[in-house]
Protein backbone atom coordinates (compact mmCIF):
# COMPACT_ATOMS: atom_id res chain seq x y z
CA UNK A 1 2.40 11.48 0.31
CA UNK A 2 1.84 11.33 -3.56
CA UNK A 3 0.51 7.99 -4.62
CA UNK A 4 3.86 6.89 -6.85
CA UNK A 5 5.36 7.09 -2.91
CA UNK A 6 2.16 5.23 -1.61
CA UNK A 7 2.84 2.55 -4.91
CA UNK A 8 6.49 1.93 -3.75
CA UNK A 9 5.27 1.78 -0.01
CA UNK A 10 2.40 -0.61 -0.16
CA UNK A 11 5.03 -3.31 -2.67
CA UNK A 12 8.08 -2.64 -0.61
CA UNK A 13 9.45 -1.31 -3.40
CA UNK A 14 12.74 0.56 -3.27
CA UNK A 15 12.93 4.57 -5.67
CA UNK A 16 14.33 3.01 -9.01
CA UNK A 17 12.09 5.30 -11.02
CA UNK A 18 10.55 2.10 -12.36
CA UNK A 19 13.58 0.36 -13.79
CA UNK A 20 13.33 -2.91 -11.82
CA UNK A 21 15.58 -5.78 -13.11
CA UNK A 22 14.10 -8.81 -15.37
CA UNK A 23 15.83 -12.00 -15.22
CA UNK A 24 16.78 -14.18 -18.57
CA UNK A 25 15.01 -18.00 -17.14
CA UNK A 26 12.32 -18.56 -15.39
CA UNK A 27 12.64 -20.75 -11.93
CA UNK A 28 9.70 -23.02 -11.42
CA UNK A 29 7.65 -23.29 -8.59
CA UNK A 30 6.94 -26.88 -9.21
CA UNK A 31 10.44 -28.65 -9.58
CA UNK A 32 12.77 -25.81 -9.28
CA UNK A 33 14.27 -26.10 -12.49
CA UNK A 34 15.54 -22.83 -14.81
CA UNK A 35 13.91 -22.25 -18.18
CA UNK A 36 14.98 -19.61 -20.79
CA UNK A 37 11.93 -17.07 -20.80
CA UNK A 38 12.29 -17.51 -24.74
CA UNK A 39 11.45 -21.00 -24.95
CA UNK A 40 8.96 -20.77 -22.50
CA UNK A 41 7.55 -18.53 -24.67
CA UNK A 42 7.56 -21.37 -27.10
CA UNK A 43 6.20 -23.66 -24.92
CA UNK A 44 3.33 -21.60 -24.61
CA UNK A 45 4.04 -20.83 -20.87
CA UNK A 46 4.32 -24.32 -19.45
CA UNK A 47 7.48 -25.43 -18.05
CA UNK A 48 9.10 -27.97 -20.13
CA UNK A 49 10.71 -29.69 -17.23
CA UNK A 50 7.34 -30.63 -15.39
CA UNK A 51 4.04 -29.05 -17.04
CA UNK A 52 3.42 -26.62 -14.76
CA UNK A 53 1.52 -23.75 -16.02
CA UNK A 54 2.62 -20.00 -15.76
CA UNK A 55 0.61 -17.44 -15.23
CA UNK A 56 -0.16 -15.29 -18.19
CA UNK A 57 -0.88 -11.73 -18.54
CA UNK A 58 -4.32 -10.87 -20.70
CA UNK A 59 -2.64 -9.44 -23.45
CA UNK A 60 0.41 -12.30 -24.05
CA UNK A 61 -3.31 -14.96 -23.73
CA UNK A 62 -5.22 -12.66 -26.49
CA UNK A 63 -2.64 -12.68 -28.44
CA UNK A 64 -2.08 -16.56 -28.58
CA UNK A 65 -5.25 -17.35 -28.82
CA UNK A 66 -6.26 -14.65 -31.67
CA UNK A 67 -4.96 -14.90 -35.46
CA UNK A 68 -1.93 -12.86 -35.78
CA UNK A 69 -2.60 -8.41 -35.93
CA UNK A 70 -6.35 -9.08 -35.70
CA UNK A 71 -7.03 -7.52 -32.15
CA UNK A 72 -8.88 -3.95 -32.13
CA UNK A 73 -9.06 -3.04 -28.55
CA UNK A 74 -12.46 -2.00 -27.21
CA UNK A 75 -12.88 0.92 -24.17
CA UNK A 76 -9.42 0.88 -23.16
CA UNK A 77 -9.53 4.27 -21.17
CA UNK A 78 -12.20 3.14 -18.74
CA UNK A 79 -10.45 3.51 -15.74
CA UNK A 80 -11.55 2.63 -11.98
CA UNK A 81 -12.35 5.35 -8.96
CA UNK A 82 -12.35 5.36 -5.57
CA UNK A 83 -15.96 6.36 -5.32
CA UNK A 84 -16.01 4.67 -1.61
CA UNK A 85 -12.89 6.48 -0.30
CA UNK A 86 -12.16 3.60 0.62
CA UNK A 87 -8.46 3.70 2.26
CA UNK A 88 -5.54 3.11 0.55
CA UNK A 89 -7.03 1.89 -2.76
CA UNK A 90 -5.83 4.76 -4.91
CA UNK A 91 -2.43 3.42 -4.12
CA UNK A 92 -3.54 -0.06 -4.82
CA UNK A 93 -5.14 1.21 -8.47
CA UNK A 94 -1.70 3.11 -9.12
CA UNK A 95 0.60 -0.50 -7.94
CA UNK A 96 -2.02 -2.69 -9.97
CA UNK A 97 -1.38 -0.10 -13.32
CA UNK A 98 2.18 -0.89 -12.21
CA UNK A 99 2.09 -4.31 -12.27
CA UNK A 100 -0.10 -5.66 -15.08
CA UNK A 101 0.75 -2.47 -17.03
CA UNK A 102 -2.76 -2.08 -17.86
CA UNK A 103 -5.67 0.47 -17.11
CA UNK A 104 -8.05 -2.51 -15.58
CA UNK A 105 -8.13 -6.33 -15.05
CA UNK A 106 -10.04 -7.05 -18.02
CA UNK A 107 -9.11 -6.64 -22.01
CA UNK A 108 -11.97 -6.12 -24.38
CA UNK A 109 -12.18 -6.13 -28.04
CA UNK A 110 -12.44 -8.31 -31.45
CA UNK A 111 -10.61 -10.26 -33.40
CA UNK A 112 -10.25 -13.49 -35.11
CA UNK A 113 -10.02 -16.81 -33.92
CA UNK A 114 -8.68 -19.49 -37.03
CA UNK A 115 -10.80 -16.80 -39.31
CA UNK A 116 -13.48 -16.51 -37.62
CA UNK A 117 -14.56 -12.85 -36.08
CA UNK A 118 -14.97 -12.52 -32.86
CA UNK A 119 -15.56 -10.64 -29.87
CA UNK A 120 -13.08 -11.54 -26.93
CA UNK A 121 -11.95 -10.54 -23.38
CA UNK A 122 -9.43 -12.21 -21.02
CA UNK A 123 -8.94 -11.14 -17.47
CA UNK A 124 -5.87 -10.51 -15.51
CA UNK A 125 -4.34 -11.71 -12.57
CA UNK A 126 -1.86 -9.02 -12.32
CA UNK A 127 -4.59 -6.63 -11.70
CA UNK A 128 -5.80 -6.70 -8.41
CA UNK A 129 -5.87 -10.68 -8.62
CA UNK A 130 -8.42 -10.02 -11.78
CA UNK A 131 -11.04 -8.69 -9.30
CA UNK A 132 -13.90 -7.64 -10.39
CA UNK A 133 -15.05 -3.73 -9.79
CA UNK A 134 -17.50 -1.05 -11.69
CA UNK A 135 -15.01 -1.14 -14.49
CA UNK A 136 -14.49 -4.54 -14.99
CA UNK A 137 -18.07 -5.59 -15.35
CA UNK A 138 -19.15 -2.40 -17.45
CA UNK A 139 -16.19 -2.96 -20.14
CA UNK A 140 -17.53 -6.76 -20.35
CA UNK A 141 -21.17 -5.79 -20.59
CA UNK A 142 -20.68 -3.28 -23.28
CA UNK A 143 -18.62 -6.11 -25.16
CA UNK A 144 -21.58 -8.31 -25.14
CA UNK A 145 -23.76 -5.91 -26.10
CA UNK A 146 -21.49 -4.96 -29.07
CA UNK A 147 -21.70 -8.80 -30.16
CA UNK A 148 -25.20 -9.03 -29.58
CA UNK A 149 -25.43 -5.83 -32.40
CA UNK A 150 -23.00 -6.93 -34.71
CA UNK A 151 -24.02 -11.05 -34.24
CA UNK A 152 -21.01 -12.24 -32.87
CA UNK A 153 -19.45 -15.03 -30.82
CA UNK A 154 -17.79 -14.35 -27.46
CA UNK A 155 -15.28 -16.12 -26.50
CA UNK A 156 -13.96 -15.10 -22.47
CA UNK A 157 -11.03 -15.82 -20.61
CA UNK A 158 -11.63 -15.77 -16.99
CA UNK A 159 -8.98 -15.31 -13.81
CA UNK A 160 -10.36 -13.59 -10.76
CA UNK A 161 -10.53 -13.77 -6.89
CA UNK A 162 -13.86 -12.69 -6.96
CA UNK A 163 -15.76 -9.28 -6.69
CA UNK A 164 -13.20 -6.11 -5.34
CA UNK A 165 -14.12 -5.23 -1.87
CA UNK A 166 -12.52 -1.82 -2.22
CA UNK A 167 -15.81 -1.49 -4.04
CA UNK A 168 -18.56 -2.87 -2.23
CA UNK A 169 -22.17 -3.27 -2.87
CA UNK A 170 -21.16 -1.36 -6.46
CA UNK A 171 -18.66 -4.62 -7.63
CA UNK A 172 -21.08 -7.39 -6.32
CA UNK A 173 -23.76 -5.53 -8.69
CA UNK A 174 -21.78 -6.67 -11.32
CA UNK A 175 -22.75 -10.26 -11.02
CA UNK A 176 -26.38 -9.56 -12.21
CA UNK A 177 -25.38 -6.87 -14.31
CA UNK A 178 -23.00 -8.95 -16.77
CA UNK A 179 -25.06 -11.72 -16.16
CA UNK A 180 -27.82 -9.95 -17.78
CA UNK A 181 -26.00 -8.47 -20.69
CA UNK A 182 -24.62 -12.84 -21.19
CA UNK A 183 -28.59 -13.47 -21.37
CA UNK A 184 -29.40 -10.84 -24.02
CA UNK A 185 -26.64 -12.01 -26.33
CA UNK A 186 -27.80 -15.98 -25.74
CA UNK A 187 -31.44 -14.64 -26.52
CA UNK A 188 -29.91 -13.21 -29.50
CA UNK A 189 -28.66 -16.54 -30.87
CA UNK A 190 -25.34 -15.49 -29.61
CA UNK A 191 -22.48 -18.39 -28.79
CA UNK A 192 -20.22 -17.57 -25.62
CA UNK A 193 -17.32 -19.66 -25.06
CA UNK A 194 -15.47 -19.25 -21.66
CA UNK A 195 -12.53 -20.69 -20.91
CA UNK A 196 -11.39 -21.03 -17.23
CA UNK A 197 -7.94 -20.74 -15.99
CA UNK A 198 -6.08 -20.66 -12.62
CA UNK A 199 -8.00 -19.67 -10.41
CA UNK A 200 -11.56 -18.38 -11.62
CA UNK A 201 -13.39 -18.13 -8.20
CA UNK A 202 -15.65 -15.84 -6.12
CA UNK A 203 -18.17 -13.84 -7.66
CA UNK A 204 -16.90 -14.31 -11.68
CA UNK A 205 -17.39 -18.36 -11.03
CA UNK A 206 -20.56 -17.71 -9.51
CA UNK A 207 -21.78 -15.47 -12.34
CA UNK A 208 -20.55 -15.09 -16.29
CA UNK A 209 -17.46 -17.65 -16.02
CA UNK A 210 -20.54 -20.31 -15.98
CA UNK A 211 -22.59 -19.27 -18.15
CA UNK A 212 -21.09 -20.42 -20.91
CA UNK A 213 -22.50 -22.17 -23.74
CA UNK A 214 -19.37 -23.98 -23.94
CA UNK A 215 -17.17 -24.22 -20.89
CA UNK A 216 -13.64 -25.21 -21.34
CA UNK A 217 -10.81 -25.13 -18.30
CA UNK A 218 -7.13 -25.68 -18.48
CA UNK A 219 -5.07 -28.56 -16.76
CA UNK A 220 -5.23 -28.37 -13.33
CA UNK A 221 -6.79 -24.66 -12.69
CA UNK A 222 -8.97 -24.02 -9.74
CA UNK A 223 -12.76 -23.20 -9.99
CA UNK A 224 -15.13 -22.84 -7.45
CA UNK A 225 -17.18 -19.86 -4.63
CA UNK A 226 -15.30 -19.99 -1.67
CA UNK A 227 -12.17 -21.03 -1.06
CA UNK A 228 -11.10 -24.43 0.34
CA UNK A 229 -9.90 -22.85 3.78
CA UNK A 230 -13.27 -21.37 4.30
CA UNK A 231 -14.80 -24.49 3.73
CA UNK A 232 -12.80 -26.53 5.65
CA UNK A 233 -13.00 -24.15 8.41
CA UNK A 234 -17.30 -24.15 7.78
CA UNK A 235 -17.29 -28.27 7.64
CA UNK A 236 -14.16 -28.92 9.90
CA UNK A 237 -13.06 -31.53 8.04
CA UNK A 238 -10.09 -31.83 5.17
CA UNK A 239 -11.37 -31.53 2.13
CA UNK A 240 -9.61 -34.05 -0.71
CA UNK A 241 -6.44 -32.91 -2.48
CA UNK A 242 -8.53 -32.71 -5.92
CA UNK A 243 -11.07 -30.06 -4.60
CA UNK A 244 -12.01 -27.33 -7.07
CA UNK A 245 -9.21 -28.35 -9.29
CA UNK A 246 -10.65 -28.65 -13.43
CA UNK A 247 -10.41 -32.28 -13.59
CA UNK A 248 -12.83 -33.08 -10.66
CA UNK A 249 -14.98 -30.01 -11.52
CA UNK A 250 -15.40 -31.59 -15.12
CA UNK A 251 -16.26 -35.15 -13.08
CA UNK A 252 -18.88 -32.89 -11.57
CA UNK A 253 -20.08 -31.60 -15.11
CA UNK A 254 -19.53 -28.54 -14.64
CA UNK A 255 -17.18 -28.17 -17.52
CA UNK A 256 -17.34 -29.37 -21.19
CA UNK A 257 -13.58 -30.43 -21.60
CA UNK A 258 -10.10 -29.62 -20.02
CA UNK A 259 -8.18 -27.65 -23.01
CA UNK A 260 -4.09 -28.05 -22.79
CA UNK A 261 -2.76 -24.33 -24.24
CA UNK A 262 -0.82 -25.41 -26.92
CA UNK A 263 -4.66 -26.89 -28.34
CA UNK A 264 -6.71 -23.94 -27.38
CA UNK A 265 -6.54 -21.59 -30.58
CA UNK A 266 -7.79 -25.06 -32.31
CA UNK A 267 -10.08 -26.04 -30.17
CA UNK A 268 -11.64 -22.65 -30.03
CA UNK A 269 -11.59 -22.47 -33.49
CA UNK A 270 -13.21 -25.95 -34.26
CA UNK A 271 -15.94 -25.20 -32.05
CA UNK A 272 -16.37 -21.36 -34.25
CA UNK A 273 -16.72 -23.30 -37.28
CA UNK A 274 -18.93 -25.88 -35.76
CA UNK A 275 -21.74 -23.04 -34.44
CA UNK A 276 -20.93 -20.65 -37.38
CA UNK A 277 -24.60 -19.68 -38.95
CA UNK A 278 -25.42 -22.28 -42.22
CA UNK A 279 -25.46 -19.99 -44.50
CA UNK A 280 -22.15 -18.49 -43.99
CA UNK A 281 -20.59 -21.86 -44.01
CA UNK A 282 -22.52 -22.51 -47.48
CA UNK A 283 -20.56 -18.92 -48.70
CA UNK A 284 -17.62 -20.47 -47.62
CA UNK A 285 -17.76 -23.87 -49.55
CA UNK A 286 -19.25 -22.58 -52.76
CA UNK A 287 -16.10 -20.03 -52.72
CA UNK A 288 -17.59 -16.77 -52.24
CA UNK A 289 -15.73 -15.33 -49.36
């Protein structure tokens, strides 16, 4: 069986070459109401009706939060292999390529941010639930490496279940590996800004999604290890409707401020001009840029 057969088998996915139907509105989960995908769009991907947040995909979040044509792409053909054999995950790699319609669940590159350069990577969720393998932790090591070189922020934007199991031992080595490359760009003098979305948990909350300098979350998203059915299984006892959710996690201090996503490009921005070296913001005010 060739894998696009494998693709269509493990999605349930009748032979339409590709050519699935999109819809014009958008039915939300929370109250069931339809939106026009245009102004959701313009509503930055919150439904208008109740605030719920839709999930974005990396590229449509880079390209909100960045200034507009500023984003170079960095290692885009790194790709992920089955170096395990592990069964059935070529198929998974072709339906995730599918899916997200990119080569891995992170995007790398630079950019600016309200004029400020910087280097920037958002995960996605349509990739394998933004799982973290070989690929995904090399393409974010090399980008802090790059802005350690060039002295650059980072700013991150983090999604993930956690480390890929199709991987093993080789994806939970990326903890310490980006983890690492986060410690040589702080040693640098190097500012890292992470901002957490919906949900950033397993192995990427446990390693570079808190090791921010600044931590930022949006409304409502889910951060922790484990998830609340394993720990309510572990304790045996219900654990409160708030759990892991941003605005008890902040309670906790765990996070610097909860970030709506029409505010983020500012925020982000502010907090660029706020860290940006003294003598580049002296440049700035005398004229000379």
């Amino acid at each position: 069986m060739d894998l696009r057969k494998l693709f269509l088998k493990a999605n349930n996915e009748p032979e339409t070459n590709g050519l699935l139907p999109r819809s014009r509105h958008i039915v939300c989960k929370g109250c069931g109401r339809k939106t026009p995908v245009a102004r959701v769009r313009r509503e930055f991907f919150v439904c208008p009706s109740c605030g719920r947040y839709y999930t974005m995909r990396a590229r449509r979040r880079i390209l909100m939060l960045t200034d507009k044509r500023s984003f170079t792409e960095h290692d885009r053909e790194l790709v992920s292999r089955n170096t395990l054999g592990f069964p059935e995950y070529d198929a998974k790699l072709l339906a995730a390529r599918e899916k997200s319609r990119e080569n891995e669940a992170v995007i790398c590159g630079t950019a600016r941010i309200e004029g400020h350069e910087v280097c920037i990577f958002a995960m996605d969720s349509y990739f394998m639930m933004g799982s973290m393998g070989a690929v995904v932790g090399e393409k974010i090591t090399r980008l802090f490496e790059y802005a350690a070189d060039h002295r650059m922020p980072v700013v991150g934007v983090t999604v993930s279940g956690g480390a890929r199991m199709q991987e093993g031992m080789i994806s939970l080595m990326q903890m310490s590996k980006v983890s690492a490359a986060v410690r040589r760009h702080s040693d640098a003098g190097g500012l890292y800004i992470v901002l957490l979305t919906d949900p950033t948990t397993g192995g990427v909350d446990a390693s570079f999604a808190m090791q921010g300098d600044i931590t930022l979350a949006e409304p409502g998203a889910r951060v922790g290890f484990a998830g609340p059915r394993v720990i309510e299984k572990s304790l045996n006892q219900a654990l409160p409707k708030d759990f892991q959710r941003a605005e008890r996690v902040l309670a906790c201090g765990f996070i610097d401020a909860i970030v709506p996503r029409n505010e983020q490009r500012t925020v982000i921005g502010k907090l660029l001009a706020l860290h940006e070296p003294v003598a580049a913001r002296k440049e700035d005010s005398d004229g000379r840029l």
